[in-house]
Protein backbone atom coordinates (compact mmCIF):
# COMPACT_ATOMS: atom_id res chain seq x y z
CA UNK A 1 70.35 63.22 241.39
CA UNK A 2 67.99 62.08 244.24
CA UNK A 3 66.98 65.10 246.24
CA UNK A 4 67.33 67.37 244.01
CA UNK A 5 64.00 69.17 242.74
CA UNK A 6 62.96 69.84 239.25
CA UNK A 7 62.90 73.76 239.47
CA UNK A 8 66.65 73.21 240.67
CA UNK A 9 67.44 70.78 237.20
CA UNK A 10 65.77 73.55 235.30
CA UNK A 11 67.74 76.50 236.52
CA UNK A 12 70.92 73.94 236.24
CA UNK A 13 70.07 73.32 232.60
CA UNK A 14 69.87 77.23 231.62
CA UNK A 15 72.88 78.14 233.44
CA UNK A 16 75.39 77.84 230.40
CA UNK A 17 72.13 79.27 227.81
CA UNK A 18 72.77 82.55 229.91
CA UNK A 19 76.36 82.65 230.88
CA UNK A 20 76.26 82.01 226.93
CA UNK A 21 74.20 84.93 225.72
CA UNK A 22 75.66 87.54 228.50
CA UNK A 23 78.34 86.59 226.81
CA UNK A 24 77.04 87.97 223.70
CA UNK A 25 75.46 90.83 225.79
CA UNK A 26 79.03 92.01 227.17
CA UNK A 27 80.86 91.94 223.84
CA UNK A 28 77.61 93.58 221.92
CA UNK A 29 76.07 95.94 224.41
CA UNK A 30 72.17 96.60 223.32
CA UNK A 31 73.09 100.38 222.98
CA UNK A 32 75.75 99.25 220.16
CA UNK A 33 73.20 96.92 218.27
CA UNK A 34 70.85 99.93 218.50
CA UNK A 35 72.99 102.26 217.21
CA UNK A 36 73.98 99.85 214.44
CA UNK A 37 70.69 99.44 213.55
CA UNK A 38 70.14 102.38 213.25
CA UNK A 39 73.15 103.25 211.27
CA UNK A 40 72.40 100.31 208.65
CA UNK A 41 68.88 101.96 208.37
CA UNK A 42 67.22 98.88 209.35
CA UNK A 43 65.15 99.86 212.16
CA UNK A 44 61.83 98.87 212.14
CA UNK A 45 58.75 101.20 211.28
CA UNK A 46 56.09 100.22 213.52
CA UNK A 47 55.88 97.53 216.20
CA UNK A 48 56.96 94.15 215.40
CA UNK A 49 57.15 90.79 216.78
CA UNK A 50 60.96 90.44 216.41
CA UNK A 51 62.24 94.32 216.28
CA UNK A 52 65.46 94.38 214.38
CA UNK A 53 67.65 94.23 217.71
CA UNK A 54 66.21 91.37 218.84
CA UNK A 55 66.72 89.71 215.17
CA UNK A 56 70.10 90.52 215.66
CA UNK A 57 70.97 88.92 219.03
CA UNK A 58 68.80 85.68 217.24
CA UNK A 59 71.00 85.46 214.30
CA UNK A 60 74.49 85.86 216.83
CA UNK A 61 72.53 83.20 218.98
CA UNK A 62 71.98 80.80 216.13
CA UNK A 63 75.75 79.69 216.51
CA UNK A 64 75.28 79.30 220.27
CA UNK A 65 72.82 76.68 219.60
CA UNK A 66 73.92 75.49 216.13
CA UNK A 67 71.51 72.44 216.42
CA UNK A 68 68.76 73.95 217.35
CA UNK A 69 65.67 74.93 215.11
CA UNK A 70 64.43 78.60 215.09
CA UNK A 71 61.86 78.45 217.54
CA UNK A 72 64.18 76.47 220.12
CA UNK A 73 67.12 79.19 219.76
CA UNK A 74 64.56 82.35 220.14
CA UNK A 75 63.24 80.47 223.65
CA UNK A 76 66.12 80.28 225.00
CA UNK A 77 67.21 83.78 224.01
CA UNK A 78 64.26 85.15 225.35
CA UNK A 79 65.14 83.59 228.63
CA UNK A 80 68.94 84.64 228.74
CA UNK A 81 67.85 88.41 227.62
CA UNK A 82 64.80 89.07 230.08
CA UNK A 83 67.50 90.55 232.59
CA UNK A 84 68.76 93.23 229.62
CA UNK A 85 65.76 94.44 228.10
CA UNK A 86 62.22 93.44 229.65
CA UNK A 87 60.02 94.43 227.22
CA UNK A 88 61.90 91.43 225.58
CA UNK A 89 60.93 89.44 228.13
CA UNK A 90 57.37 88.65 227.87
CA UNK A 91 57.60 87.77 224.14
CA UNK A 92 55.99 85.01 222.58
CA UNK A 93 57.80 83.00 220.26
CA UNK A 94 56.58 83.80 216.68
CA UNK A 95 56.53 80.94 213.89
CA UNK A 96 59.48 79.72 212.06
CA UNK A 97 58.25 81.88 208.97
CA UNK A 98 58.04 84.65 211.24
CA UNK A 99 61.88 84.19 212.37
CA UNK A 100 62.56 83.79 208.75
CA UNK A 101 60.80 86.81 207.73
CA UNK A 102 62.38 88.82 210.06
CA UNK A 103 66.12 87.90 209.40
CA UNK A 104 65.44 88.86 205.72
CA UNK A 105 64.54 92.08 206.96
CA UNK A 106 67.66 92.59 208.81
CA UNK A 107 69.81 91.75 206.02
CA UNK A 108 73.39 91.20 206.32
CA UNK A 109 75.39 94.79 206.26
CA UNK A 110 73.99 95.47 209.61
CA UNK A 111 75.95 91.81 210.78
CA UNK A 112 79.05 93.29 209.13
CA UNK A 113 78.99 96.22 210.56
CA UNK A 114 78.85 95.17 214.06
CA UNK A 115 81.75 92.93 213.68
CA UNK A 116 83.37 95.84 212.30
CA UNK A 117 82.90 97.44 215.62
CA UNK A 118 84.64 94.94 217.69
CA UNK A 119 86.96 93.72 215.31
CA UNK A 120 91.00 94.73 215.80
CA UNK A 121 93.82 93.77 217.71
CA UNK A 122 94.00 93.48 221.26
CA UNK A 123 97.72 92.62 222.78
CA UNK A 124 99.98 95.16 223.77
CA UNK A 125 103.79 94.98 224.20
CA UNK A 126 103.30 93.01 227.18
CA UNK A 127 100.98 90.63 225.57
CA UNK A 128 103.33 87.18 225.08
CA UNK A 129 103.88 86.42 221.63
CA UNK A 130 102.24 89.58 220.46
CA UNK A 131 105.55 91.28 219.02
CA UNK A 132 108.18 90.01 217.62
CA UNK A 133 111.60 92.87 216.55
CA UNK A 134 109.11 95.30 217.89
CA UNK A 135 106.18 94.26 215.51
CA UNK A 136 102.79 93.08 215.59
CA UNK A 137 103.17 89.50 214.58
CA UNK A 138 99.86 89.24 212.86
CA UNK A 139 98.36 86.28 210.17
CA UNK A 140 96.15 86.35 207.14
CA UNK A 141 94.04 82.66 206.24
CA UNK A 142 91.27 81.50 204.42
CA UNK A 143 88.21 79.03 204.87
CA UNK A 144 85.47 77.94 202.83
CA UNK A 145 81.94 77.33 204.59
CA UNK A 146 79.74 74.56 203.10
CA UNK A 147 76.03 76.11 202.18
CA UNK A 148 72.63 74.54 202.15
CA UNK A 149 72.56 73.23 198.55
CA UNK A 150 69.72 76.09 197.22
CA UNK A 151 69.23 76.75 193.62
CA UNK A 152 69.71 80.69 194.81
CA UNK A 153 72.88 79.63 196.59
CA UNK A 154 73.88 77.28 193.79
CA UNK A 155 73.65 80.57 191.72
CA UNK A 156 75.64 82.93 194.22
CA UNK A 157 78.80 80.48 195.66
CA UNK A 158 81.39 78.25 194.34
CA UNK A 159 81.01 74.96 194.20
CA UNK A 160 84.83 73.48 193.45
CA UNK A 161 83.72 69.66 194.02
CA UNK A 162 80.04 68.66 192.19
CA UNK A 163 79.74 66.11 195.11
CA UNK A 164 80.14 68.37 197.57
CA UNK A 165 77.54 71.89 198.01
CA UNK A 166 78.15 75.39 197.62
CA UNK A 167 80.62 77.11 199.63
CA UNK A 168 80.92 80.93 200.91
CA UNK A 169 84.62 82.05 201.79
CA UNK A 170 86.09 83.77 204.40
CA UNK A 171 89.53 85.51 204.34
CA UNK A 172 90.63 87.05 207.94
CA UNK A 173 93.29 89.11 209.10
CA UNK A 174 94.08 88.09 212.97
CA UNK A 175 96.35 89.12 215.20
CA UNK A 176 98.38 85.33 215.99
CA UNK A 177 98.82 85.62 220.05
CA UNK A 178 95.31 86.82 220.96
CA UNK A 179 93.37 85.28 217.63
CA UNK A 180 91.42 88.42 217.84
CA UNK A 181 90.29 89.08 214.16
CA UNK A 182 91.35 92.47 213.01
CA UNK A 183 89.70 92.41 209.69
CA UNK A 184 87.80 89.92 207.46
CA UNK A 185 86.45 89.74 203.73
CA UNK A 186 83.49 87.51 202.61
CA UNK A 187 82.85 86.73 199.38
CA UNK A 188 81.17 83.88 197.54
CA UNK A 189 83.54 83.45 194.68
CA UNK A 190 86.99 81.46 194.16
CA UNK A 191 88.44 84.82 193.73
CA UNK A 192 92.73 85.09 194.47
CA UNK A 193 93.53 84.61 198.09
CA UNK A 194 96.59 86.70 197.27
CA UNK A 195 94.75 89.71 196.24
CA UNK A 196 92.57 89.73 199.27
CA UNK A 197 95.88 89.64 201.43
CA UNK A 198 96.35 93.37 200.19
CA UNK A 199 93.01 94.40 200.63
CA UNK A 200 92.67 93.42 204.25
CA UNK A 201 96.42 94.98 204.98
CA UNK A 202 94.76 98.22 204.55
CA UNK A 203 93.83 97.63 208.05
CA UNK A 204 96.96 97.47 209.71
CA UNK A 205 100.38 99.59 209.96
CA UNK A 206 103.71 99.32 208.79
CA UNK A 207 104.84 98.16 211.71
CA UNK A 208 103.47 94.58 211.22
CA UNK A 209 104.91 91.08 210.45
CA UNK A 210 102.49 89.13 208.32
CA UNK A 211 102.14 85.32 208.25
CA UNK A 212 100.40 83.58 205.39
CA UNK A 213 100.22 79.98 204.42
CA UNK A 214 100.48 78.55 200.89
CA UNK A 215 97.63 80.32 199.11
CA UNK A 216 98.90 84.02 199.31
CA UNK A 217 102.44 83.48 197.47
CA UNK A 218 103.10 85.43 194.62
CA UNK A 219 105.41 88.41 193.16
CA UNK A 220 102.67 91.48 192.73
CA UNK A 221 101.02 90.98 196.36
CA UNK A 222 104.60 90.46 197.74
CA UNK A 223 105.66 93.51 196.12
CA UNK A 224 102.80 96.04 197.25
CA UNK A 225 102.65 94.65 201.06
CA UNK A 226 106.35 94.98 201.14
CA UNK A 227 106.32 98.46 200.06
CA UNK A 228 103.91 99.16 202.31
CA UNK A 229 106.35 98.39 204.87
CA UNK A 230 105.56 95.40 205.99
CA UNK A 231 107.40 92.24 206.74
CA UNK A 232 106.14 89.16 205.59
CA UNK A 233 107.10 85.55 206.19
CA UNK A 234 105.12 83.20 203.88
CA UNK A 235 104.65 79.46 203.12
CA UNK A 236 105.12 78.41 199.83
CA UNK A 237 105.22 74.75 197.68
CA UNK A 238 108.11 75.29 196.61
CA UNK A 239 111.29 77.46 196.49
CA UNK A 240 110.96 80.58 194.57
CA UNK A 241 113.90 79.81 192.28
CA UNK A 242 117.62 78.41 192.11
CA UNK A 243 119.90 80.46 194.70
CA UNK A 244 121.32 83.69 193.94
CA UNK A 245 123.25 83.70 197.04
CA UNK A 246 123.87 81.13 200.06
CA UNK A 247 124.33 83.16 203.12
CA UNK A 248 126.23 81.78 206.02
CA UNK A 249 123.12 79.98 208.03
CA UNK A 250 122.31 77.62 205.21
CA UNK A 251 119.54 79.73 203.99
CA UNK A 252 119.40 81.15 200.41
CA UNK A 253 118.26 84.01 198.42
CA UNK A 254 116.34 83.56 195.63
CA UNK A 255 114.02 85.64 192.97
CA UNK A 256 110.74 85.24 193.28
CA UNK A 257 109.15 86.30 189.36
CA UNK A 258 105.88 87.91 188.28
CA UNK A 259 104.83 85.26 185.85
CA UNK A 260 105.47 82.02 184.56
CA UNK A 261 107.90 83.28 181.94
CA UNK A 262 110.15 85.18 184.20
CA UNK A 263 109.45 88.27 182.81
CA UNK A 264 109.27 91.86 184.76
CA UNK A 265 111.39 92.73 187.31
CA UNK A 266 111.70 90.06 189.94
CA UNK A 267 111.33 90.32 193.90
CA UNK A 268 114.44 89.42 195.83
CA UNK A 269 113.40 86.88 198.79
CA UNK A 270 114.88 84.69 201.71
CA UNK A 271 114.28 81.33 201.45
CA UNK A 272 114.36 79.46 205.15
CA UNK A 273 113.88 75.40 204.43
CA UNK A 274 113.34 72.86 207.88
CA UNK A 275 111.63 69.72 208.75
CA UNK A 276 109.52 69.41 211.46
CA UNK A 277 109.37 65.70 213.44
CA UNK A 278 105.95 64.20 212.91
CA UNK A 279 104.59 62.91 216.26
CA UNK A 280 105.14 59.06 216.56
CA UNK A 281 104.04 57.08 213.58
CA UNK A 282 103.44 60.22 211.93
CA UNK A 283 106.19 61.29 209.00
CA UNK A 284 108.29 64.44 209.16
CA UNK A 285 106.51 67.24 207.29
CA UNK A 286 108.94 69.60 204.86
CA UNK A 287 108.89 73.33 205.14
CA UNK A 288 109.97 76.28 202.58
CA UNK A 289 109.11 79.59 203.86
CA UNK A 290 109.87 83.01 202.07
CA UNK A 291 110.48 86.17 203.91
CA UNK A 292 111.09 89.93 203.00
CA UNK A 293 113.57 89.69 206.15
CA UNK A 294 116.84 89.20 204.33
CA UNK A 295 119.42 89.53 206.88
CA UNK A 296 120.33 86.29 209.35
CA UNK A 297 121.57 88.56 211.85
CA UNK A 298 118.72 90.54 212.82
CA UNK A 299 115.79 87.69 211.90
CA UNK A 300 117.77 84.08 212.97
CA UNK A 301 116.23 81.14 210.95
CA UNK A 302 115.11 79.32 213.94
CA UNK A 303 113.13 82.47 214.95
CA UNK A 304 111.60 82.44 211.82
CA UNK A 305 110.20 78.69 211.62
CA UNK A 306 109.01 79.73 215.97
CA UNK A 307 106.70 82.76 214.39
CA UNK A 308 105.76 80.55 211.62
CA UNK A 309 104.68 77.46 214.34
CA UNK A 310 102.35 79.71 216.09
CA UNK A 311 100.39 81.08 212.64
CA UNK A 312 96.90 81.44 213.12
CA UNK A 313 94.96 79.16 211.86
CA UNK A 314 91.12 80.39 210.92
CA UNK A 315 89.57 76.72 210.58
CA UNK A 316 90.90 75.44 213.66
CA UNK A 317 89.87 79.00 215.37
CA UNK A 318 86.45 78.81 214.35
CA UNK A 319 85.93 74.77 214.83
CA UNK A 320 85.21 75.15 218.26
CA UNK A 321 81.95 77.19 217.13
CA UNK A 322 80.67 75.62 214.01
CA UNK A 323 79.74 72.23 215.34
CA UNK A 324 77.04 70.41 213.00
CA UNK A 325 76.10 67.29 212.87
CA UNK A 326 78.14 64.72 209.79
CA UNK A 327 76.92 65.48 206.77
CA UNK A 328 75.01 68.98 207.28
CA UNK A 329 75.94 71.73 205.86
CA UNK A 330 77.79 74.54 208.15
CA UNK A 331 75.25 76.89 207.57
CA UNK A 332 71.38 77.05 207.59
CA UNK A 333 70.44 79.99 205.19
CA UNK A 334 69.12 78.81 201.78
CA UNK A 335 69.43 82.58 200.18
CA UNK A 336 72.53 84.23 199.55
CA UNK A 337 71.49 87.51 201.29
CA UNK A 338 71.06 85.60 204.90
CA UNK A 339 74.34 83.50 203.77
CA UNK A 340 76.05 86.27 204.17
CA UNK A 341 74.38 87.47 207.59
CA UNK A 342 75.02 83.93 209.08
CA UNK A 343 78.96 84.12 208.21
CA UNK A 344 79.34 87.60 209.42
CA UNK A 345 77.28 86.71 212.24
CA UNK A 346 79.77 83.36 213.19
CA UNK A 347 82.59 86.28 212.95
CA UNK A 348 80.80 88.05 215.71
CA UNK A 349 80.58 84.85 217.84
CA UNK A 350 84.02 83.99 217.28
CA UNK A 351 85.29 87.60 218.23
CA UNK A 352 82.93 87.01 221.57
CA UNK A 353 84.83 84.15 222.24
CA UNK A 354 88.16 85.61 222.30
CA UNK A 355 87.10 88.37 224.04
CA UNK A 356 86.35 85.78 226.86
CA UNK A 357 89.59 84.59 226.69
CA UNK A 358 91.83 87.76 226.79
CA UNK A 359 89.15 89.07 229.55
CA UNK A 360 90.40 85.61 231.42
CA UNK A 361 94.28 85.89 230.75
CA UNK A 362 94.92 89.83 231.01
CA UNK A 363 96.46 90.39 234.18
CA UNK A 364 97.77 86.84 235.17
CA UNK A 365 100.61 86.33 232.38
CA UNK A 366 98.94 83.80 230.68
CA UNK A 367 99.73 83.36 226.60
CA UNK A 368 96.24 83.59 225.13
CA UNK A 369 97.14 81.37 222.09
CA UNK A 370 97.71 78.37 224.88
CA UNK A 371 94.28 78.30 225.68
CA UNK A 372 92.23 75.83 223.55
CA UNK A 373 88.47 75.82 223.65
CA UNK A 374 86.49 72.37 222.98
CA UNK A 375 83.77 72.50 220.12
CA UNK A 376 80.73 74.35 222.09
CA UNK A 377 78.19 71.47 222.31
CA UNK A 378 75.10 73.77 222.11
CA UNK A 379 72.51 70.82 222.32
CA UNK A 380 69.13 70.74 220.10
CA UNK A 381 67.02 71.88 222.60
């Protein structure tokens, strides 16, 4: 742009860097990372390069700038964070090892434990979408993470195609109308999706509706979430068996079994079946949803297939953060310790993000689940 001086282009160019990491700043205020830090007993000893606070902010920053090498992110950290702590300020950027170094110092509980901090629902009953019959219409999904393809991290993840590299998992309870994530499990196994439903509904009430897609079906999780008091409306492949009784909508109940053999004591469900129009040149695509809610009257079919529409969705949530170039893997970490820091970490950014967004719709009536964010194009520095 003629006229316009290079200092000017500079300060232009770092403008979203910063509005980027005070955006980490706001949601994880230094005094929290101190004092988790502290609490994960990782605090450093004597005077380091890159103190364990700092390390933190690098690894959250990593997914800011998902292109970037080491050195590049940390530069541009340094920058953003010169306002919030100036003895940061002044630092010279170490070597990659360095970085490297100082990340496996950190470990990963200490990343956990900050998005355990921020983590939980946000919506009240005012929030749209956020209740439904008085409950907290909440979702629980899964997504595996491609790994760099490490002999260590061959070792620690699944690998369910040989062409394709490891993968670590993430399963996350969310809450569907603010996509704030109120709890989150990651593990490197293939291990049940269903039995990970009932560990993360430990962290939320009876007074919840639960939404789950395909993975989480099956009689023994159905049973102890349900007698936990919550209601559930699930996806399945299929309907859980013939009809034990049409009721008056069209919709059916059916038993859903405990094994292959139909032995045990089955669990009574609602089935609710619907077609949704594809868009044009796209075909129709066949529902069959099973729900705890067994009574037309108080939970219409058409409501249920509505809730159902706007399920969170984890790998669309966190798209618009993990942006890599084809063929790379999503994550950077070639040992399963840092693995887990850099998933936990993406959490973190992802719960930063929606933080932004309820910060921008609370107060003007907007439905937080409208607002879509395009993949953040962090650049490679």
């Amino acid at each position: 742009m003629a006229g316009l001086t290079r200092e000017k282009r500079t300060a232009d160019d770092r403008l979203p860097d910063r509005v980027m990491v005070g955006l980490l700043a706001k949601t994880f205020p230094p005094t929290l990372v101190d004092a988790v830090v502290k609490e994960a007993g990782v605090g450093e000893q004597r005077t380091r390069v890159l103190p364990a606070g700092l390390t933190v902010y690098f690894t959250l920053a990593l997914w800011v700038w998902a292109r970037a090498g080491y050195d590049a992110v940390l530069g541009r950290l340094l920058d953003g964070l010169a306002w919030i702590r100036a003895d940061w300020g002044g630092k010279t950027v170490p070597t990659t090892g360095a970085i490297a170094k100082a990340r496996a110092r950190l470990g990963w509980q200490v990343m956990e434990a900050l998005f355990g901090e921020v983590a939980g629902p946000v919506g009240d009953q005012g929030t749209p979408g956020a209740f439904w019959r008085d409950r907290r219409v909440c979702s629980v999904d899964g997504l595996a993470v491609d790994v760099p393809d490490t002999t260590a991290n061959d070792e620690a993840f699944c690998r369910p195609d040989p062409r394709r590299p490891p993968q670590v998992r993430v399963i996350a309870l969310a809450e569907c109308a603010t996509g704030a994530v109120i709890d989150a499990v990651v593990e490197g196994d293939r291990s049940a999706a269903h039995r990970r439903a009932v560990q993360l509904a430990d962290s939320v009430d009876e007074n919840t509706l639960l939404l789950a897609g395909r993975s989480f079906a099956g009689a023994e999780v159905w049973s102890s979430l349900t007698e936990r008091g919550l209601w559930l409306v699930w996806r399945t492949d299929s309907a859980a068996g013939p009809p034990v009784e049409v009721l008056d909508d069209g919709t059916y109940l059916a038993d859903l079994w405990t094994g292959p053999t139909m032995a045990g004591t089955p669990v009574r469900v609602r089935v609710v079946e619907y077609t949704v129009e594809g868009e044009e040149g796209e075909d129709p695509e066949s529902f069959t949803l099973i729900t705890s809610l067994t009574d037309p009257d108080k939970a219409p079919a058409i409501e249920l297939a509505q809730l159902y529409a706007r399920r969170w969705r984890i790998r669309e949530s966190i798209s618009v953060i993990k942006d890599k170039r084809a063929g790379e893997p999503d994550l950077r970490s070639k040992s399963p310790e840092v693995v887990y820091q850099e998933t936990w970490a993406l959490l973190c950014v992802y719960q930063a993000i929606r933080d932004l967004v309820w910060a921008a719709v609370t107060g003007v009536g907007l439905d937080a689940s409208r607002i879509s964010l395009k993949p953040w194009r962090g650049g490679s520095c």
